[in-house]
N, C-alpha and C. Protein backbone atom coordinates (compact mmCIF):
# COMPACT_ATOMS: atom_id res chain seq x y z
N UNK A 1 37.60 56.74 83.72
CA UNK A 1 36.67 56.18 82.76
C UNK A 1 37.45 55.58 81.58
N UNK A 2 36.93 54.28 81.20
CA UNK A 2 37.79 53.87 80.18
C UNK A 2 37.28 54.19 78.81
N UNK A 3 38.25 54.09 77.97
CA UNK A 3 38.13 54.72 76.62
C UNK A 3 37.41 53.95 75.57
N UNK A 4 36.10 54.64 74.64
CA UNK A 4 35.44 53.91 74.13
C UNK A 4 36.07 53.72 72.40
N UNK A 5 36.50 52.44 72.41
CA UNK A 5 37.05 52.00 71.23
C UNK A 5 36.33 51.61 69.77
N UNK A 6 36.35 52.62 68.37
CA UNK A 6 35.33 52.41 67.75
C UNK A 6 36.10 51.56 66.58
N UNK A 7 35.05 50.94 66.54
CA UNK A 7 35.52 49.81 64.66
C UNK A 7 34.49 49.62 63.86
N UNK A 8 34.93 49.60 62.51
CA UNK A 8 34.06 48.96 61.68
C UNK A 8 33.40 47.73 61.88
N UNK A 9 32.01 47.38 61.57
CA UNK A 9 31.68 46.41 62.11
C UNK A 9 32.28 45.06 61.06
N UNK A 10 32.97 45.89 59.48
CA UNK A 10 33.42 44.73 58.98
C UNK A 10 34.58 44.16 59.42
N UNK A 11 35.57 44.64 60.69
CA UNK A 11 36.52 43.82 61.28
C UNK A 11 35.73 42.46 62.06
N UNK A 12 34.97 41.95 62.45
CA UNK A 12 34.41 41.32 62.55
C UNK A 12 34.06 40.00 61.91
N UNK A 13 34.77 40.17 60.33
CA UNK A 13 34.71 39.34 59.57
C UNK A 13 33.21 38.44 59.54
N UNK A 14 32.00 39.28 59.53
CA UNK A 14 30.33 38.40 59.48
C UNK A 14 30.44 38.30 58.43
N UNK A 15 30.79 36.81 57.71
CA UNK A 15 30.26 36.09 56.27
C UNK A 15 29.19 35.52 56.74
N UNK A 16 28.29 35.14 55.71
CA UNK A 16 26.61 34.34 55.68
C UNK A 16 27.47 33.02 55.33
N UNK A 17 27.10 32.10 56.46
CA UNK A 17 27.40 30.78 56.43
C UNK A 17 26.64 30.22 55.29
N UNK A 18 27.12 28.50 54.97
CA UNK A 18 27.22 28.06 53.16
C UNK A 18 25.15 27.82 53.36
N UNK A 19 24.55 27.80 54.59
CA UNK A 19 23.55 27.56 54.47
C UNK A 19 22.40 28.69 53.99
N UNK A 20 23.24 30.06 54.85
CA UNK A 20 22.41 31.32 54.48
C UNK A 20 22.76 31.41 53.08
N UNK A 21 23.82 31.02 52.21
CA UNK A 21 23.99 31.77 51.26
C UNK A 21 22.60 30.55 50.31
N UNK A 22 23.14 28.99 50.35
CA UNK A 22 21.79 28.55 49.94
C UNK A 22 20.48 29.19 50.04
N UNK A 23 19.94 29.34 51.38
CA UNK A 23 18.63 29.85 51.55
C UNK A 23 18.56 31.36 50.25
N UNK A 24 19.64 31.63 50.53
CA UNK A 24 19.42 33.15 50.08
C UNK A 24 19.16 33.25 48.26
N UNK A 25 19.75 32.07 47.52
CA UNK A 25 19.69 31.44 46.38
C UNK A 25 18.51 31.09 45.91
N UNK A 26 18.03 30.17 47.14
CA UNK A 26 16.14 29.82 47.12
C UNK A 26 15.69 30.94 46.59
N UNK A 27 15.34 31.95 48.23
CA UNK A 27 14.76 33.06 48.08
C UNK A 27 14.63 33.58 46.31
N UNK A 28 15.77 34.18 46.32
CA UNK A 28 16.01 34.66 44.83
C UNK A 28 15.50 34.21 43.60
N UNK A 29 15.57 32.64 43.74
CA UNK A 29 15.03 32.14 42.48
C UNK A 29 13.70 32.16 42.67
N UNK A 30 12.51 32.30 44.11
CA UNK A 30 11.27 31.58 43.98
C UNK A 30 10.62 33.32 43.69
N UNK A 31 11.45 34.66 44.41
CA UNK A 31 11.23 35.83 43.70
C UNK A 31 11.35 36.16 41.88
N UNK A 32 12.31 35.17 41.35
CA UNK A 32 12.20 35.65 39.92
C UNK A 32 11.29 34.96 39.38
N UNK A 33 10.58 33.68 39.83
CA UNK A 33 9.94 33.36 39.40
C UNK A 33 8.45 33.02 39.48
N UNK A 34 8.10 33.98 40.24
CA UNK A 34 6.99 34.29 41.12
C UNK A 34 6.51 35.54 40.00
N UNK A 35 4.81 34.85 39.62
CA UNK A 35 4.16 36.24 38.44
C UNK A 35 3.10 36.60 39.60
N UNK A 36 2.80 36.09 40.60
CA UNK A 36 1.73 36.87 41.57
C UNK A 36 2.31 37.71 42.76
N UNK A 37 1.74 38.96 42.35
CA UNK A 37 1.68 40.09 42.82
C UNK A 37 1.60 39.99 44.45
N UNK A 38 0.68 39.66 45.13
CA UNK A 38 0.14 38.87 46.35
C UNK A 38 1.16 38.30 46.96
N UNK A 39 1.88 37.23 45.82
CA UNK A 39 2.55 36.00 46.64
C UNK A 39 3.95 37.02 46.60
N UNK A 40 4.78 37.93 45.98
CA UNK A 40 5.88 39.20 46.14
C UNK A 40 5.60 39.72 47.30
N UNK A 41 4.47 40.47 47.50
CA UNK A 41 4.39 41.36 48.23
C UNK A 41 4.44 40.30 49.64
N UNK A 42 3.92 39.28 49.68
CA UNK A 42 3.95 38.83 51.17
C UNK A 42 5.27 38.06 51.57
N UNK A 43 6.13 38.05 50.62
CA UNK A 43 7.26 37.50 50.51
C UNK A 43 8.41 39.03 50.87
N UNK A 44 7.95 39.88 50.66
CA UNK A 44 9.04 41.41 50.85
C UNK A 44 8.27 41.33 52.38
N UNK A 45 7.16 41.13 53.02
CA UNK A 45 6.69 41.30 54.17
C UNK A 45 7.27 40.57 54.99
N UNK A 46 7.66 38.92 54.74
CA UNK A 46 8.50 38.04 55.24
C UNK A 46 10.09 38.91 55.61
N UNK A 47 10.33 39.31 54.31
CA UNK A 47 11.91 39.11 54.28
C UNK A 47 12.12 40.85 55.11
N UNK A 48 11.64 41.38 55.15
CA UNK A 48 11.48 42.64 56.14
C UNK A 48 11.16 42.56 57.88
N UNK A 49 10.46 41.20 58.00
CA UNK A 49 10.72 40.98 59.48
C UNK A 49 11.97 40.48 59.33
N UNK A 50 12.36 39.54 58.89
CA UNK A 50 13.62 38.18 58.76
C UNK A 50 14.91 39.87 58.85
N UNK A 51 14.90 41.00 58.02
CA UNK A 51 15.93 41.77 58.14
C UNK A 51 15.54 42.59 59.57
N UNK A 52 14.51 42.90 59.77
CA UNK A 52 14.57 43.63 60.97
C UNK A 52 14.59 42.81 62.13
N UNK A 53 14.78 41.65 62.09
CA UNK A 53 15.02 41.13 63.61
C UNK A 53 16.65 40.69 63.79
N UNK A 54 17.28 40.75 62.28
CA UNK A 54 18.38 40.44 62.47
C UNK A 54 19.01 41.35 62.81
N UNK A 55 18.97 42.86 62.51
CA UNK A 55 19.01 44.56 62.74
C UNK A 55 18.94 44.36 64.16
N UNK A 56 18.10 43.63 64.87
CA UNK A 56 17.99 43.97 66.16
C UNK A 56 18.85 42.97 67.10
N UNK A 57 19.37 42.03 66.30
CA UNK A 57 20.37 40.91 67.09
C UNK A 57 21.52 41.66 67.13
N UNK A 58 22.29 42.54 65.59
CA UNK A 58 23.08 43.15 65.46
C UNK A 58 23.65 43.86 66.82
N UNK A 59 22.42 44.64 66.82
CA UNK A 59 22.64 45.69 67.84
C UNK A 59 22.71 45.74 69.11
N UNK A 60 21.87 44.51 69.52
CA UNK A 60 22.22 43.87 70.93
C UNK A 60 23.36 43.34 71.47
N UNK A 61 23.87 42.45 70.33
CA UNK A 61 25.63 42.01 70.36
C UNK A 61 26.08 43.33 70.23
N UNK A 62 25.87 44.42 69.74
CA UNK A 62 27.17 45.46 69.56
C UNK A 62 26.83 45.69 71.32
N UNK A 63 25.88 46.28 71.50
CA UNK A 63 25.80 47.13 73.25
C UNK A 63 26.44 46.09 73.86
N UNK A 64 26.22 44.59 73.99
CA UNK A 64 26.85 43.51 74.51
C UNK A 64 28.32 43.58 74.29
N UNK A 65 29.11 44.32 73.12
CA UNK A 65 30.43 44.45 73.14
C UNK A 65 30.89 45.35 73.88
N UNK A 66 30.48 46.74 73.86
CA UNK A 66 30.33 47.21 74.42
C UNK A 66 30.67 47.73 75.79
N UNK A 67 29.77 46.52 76.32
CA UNK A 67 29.32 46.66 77.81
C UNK A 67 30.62 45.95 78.50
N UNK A 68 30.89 44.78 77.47
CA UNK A 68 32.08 43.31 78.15
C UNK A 68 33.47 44.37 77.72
N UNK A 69 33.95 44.65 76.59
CA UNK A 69 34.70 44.80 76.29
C UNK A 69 35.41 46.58 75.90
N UNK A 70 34.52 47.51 76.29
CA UNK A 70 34.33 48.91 75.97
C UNK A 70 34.55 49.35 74.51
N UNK A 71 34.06 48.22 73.58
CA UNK A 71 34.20 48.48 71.83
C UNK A 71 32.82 48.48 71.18
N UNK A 72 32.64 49.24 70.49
CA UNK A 72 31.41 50.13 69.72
C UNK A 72 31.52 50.23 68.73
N UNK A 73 30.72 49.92 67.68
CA UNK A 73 30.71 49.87 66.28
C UNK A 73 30.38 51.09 65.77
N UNK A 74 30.40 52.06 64.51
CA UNK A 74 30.50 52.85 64.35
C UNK A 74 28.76 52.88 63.86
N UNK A 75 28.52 53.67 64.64
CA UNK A 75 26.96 53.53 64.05
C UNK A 75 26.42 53.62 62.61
N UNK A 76 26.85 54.60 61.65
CA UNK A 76 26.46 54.37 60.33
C UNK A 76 26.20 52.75 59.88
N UNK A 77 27.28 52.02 61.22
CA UNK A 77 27.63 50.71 60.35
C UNK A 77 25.91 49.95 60.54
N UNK A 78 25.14 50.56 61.78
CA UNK A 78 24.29 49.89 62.37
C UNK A 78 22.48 50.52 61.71
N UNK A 79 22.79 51.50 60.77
CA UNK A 79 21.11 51.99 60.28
C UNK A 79 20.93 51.04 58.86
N UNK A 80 19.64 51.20 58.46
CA UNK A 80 19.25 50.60 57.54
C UNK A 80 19.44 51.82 56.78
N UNK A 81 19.81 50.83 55.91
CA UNK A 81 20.45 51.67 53.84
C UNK A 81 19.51 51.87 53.72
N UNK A 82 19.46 52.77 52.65
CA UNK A 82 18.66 53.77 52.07
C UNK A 82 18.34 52.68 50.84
N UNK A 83 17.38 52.63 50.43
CA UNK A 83 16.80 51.64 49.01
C UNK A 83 17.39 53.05 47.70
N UNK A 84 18.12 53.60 47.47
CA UNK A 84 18.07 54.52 46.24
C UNK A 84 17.43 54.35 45.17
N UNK A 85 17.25 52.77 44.29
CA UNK A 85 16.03 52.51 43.59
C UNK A 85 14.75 52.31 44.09
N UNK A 86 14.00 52.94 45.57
CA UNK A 86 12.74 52.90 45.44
C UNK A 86 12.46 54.62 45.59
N UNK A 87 13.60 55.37 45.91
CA UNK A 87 13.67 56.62 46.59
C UNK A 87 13.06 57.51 45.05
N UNK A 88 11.82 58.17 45.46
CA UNK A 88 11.37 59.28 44.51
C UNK A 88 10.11 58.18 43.73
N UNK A 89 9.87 56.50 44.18
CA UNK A 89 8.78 56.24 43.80
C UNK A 89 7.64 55.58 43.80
N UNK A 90 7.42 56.58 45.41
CA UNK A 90 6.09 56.57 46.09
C UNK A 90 5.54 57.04 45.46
């Protein structure tokens, strides 16, 4: 059986290309300047699919490494962070 080889998933070197980092600029500015409540909340509803489907591309390429190459990312690298500023205020 061959040996399962673990790495950080930041050897990988994933930078957000010059377009994500634009988009991501948008985003930001149309959140600071957004006073309806409604139009936030359906905008965190957006950007929570947009992170959880990318969560799930992640993880398909890792098993896909995996599978081709017997290398595995270290799972911590692969859960969703903990929000610490929303934690304690439900």
């Amino acid at each position: 059986m061959n040996e399962v080889e673990y790495v950080p998933l930041v050897k990988f070197e994933i930078e957000p290309s010059l377009c994500d980092k634009f988009w991501n600029e948008k985003v930001k500015r149309s959140i600071q300047e957004c006073d309806s409540v409604s139009t936030l909340k359906e905008m965190a509803i957006l950007l929570t699919q947009i992170a959880t489907q990318r969560q799930g591309v992640i993880k398909g390429l890792v098993k896909d490494l995996f599978v081709m190459k017997g290398i595995t990312v270290d799972p911590n690298d692969l859960t969703n962070p903990l929000i610490e500023s929303l934690e304690g205020k439900s």
